[in-house]
Protein backbone atom coordinates (compact mmCIF):
# COMPACT_ATOMS: atom_id res chain seq x y z
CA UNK A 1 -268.48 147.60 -71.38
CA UNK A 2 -271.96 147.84 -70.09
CA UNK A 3 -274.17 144.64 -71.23
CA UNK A 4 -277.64 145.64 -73.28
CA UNK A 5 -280.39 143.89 -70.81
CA UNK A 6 -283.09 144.05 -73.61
CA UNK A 7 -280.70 141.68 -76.28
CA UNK A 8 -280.37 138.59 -74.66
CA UNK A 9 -283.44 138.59 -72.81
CA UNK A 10 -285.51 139.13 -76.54
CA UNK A 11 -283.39 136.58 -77.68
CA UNK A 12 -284.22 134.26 -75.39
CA UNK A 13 -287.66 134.90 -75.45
CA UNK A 14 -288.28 134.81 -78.99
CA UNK A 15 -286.31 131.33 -78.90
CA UNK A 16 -288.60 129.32 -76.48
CA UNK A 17 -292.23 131.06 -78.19
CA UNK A 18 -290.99 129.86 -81.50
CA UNK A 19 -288.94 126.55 -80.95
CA UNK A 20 -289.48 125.62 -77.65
CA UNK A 21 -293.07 124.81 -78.08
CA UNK A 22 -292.09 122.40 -81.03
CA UNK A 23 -289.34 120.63 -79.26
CA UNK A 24 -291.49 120.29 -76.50
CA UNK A 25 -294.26 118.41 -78.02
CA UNK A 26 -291.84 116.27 -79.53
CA UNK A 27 -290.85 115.74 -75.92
CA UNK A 28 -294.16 114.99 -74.56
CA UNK A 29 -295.32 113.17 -77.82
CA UNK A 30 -291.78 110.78 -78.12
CA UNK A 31 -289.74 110.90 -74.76
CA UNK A 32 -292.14 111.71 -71.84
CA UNK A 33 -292.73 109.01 -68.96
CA UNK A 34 -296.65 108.94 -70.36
CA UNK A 35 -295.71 109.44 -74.09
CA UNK A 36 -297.97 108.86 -76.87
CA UNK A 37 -295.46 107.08 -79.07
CA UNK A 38 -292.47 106.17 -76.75
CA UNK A 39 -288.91 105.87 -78.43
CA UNK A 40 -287.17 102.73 -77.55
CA UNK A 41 -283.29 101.95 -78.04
CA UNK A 42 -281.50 103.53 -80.32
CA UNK A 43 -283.99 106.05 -81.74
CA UNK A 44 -284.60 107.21 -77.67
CA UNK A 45 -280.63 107.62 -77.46
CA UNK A 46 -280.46 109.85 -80.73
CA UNK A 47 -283.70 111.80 -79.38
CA UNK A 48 -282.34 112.45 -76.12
CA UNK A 49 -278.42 113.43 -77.64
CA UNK A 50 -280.63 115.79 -79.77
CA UNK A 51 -282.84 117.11 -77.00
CA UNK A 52 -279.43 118.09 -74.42
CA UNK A 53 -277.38 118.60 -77.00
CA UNK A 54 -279.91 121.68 -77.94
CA UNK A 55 -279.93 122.38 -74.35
CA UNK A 56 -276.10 123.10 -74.30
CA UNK A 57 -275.75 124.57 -77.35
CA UNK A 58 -278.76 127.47 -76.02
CA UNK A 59 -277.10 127.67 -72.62
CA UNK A 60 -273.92 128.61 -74.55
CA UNK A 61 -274.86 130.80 -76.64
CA UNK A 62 -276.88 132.67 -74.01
CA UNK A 63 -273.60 133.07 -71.90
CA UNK A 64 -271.76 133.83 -74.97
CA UNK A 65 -273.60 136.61 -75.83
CA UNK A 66 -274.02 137.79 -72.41
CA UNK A 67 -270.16 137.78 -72.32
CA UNK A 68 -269.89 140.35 -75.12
């Protein structure tokens, strides 16, 4: 029943060294206050369901797999 603290923690890392750096230059190049190319409208709305929605779907599988 015991929980392996190396698994989720390596998972997690490995997550934000390989994806997180993408998604957040996207961030500061697209949605930031002082972005480079600032989305407007509709495009900024899809962006942002994109950017929490990939927020929610890590914290869940993080307490998912903690879980087990």
């Amino acid at each position: 029943m015991g929980v392996d603290q190396a698994g989720p923690t390596r998972g997690a890392a490995a997550g934000r060294g390989a994806g997180g750096g993408r998604i957040a230059v996207r961030w500061g190049q697209f949605a930031a206050p002082t972005a480079d190319h600032p989305l407007h409208g509709a495009a900024r709305a899809v962006f942002e369901i994109c950017w929490f929605g990939a927020g929610a779907l890590t914290a869940f599988r993080a307490y998912t797999a903690r879980s087990r």
